[in-house]
N, C-alpha and C. Protein backbone atom coordinates (compact mmCIF):
# COMPACT_ATOMS: atom_id res chain seq x y z
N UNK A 1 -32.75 -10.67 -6.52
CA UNK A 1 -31.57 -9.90 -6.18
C UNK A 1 -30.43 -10.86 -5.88
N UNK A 2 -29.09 -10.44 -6.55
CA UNK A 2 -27.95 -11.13 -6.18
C UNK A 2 -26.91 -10.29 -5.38
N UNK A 3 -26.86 -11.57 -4.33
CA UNK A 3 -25.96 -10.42 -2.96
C UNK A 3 -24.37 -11.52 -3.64
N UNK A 4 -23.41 -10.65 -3.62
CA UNK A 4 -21.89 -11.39 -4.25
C UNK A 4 -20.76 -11.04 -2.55
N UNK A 5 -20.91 -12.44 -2.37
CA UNK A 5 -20.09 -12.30 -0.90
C UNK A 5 -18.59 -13.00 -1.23
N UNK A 6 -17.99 -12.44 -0.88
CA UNK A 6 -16.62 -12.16 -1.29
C UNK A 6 -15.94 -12.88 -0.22
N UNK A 7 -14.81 -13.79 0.34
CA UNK A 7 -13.92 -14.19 0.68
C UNK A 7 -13.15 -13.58 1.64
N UNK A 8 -12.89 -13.55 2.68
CA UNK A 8 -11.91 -12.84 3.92
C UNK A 8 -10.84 -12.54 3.01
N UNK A 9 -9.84 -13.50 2.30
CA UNK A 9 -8.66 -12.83 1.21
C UNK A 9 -8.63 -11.71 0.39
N UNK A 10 -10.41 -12.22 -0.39
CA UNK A 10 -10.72 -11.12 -1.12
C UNK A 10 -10.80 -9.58 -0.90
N UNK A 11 -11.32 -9.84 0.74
CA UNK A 11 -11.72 -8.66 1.24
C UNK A 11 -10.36 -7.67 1.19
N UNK A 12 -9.44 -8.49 2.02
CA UNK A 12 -8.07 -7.78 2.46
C UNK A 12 -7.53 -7.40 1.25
N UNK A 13 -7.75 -8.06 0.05
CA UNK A 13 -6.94 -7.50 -1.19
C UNK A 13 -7.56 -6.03 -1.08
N UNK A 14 -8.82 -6.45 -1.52
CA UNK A 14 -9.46 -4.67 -1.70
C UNK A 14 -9.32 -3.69 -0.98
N UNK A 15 -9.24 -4.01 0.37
CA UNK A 15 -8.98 -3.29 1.14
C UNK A 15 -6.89 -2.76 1.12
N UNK A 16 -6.28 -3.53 0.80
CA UNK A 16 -4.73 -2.99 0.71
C UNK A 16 -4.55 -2.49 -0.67
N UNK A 17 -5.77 -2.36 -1.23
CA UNK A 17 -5.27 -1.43 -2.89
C UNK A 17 -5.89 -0.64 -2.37
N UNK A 18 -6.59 -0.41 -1.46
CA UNK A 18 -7.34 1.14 -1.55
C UNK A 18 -6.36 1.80 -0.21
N UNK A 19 -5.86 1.66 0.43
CA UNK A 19 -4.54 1.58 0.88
C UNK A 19 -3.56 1.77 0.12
N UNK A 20 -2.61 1.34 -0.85
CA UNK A 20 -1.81 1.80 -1.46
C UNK A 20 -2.19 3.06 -2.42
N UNK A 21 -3.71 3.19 -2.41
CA UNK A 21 -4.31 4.15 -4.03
C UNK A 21 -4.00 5.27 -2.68
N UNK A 22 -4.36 5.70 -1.73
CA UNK A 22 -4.88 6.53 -1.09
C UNK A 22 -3.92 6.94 0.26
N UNK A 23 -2.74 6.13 0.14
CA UNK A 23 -1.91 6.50 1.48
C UNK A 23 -0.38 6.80 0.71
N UNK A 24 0.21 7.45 1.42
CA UNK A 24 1.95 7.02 1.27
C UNK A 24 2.31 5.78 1.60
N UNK A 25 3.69 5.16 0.99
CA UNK A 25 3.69 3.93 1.03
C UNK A 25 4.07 3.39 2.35
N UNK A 26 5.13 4.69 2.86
CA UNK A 26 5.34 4.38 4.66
C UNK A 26 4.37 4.50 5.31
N UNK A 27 2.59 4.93 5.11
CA UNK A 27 1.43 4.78 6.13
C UNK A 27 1.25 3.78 6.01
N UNK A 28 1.28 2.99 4.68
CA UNK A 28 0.40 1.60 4.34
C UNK A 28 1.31 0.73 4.96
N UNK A 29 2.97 0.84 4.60
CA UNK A 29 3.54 -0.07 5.70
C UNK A 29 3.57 0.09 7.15
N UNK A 30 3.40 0.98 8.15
CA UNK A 30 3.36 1.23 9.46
C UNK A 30 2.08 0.80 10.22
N UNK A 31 1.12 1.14 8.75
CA UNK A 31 -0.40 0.70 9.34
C UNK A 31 -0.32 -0.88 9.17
N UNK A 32 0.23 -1.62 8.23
CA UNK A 32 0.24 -2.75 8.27
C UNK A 32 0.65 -3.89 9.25
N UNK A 33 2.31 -3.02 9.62
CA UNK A 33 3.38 -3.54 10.54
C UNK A 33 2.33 -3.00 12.24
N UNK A 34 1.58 -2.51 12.51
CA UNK A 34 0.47 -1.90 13.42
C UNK A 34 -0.44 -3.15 13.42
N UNK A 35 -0.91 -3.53 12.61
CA UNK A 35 -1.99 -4.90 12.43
C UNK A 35 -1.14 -6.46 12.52
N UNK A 36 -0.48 -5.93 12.25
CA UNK A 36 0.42 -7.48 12.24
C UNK A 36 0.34 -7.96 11.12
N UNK A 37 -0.36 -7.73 10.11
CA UNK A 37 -0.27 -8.06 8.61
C UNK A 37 0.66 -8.07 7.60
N UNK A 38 1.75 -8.60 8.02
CA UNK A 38 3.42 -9.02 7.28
C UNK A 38 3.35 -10.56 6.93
N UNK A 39 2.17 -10.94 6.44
CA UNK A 39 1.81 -12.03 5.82
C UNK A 39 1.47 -12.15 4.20
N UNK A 40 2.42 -12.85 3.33
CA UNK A 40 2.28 -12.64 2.02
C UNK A 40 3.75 -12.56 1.54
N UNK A 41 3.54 -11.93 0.01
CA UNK A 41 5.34 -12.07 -0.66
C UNK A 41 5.80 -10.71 -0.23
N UNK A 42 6.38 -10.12 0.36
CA UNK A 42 6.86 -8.48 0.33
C UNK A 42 7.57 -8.03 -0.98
N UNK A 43 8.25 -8.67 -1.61
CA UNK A 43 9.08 -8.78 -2.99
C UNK A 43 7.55 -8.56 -4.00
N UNK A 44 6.88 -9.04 -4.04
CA UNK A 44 5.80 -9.07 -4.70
C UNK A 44 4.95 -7.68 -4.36
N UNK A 45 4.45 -7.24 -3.26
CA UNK A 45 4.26 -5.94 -2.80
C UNK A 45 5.04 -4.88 -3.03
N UNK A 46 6.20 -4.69 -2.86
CA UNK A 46 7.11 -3.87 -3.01
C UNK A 46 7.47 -3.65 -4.50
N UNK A 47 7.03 -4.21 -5.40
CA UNK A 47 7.00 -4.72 -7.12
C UNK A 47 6.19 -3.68 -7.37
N UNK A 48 4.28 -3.81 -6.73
CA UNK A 48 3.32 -3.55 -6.96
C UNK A 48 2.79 -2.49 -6.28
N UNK A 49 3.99 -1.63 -5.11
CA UNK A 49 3.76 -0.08 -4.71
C UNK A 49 5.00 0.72 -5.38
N UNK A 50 5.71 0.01 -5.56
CA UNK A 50 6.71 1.21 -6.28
C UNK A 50 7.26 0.79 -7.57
N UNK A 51 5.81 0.25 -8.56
CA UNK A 51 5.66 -0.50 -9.75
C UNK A 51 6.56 0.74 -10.60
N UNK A 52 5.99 2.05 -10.68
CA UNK A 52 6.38 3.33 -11.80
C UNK A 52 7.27 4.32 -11.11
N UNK A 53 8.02 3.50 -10.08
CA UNK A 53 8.79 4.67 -9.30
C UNK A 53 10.48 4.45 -9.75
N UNK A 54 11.08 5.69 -9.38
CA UNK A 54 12.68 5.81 -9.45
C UNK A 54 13.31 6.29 -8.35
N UNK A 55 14.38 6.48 -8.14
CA UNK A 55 14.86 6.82 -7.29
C UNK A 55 14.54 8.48 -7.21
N UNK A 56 14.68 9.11 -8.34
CA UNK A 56 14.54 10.20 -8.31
C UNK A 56 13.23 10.96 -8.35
N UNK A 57 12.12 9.86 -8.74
CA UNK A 57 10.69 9.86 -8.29
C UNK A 57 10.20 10.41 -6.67
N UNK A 58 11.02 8.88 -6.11
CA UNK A 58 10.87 8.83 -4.63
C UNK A 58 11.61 10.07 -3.92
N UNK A 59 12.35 10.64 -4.37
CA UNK A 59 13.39 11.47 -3.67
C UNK A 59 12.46 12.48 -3.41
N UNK A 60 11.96 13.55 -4.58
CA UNK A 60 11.33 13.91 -5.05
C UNK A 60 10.06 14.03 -3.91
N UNK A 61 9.19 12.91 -3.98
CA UNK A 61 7.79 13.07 -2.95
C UNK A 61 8.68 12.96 -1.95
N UNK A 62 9.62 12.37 -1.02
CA UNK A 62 9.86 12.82 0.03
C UNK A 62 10.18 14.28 0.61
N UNK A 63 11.05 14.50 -0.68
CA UNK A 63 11.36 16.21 0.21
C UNK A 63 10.02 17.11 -0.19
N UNK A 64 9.26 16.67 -1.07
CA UNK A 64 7.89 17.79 -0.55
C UNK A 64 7.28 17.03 0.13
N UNK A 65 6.89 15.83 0.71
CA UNK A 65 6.22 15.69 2.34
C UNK A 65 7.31 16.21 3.39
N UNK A 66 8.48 16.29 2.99
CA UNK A 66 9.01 17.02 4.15
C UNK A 66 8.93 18.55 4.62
N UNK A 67 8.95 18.78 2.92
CA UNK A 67 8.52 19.99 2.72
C UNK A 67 7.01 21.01 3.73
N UNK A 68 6.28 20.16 3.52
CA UNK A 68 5.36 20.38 3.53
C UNK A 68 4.81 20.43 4.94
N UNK A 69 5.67 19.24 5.89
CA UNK A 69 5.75 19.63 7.45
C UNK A 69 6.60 20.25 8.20
C-alpha cells in the first residue's frame, strides 16, 4: 500500500479551492482575513476567483444574495 503525504502548501492549496468551489467569494475572503491567511499574490487570487466574471455577472449574484436575505 502507498500512503501519498502531501506538503503543508499542498494541503492549503486544496483546501482554498474547495473554498472558492463551495463559498461566495466574500466568505472565502472574511474566512481568510479571520485566519490571518493574507499570505501569497492577491492579484493572482483575485485572477483565479473572478477568472469568468463581469461586472454584470457580479452585480447580478449580489442582488439575489441580497435578494434572498
Amino acid at each position: 500500500m502507498t500512503i501519498k503525504v502531501m506538503n503543508e502548501q499542498q494541503v492549503l492549496q486544496e483546501a482554498m479551492e474547495v473554498l472558492i468551489t463551495h463559498l461566495e467569494p466574500s466568505k472565502v475572503l472574511k474566512f481568510w482575513s479571520a485566519c490571518k491567511l493574507g499570505k501569497g499574490d492577491y492579484l493572482q487570487l483575485k485572477d483565479k476567483v473572478f477568472d469568468k466574471e463581469t461586472v454584470a455577472s457580479l452585480y447580478e449574484q449580489i442582488k439575489i444574495h441580497q435578494d434572498s436575505h
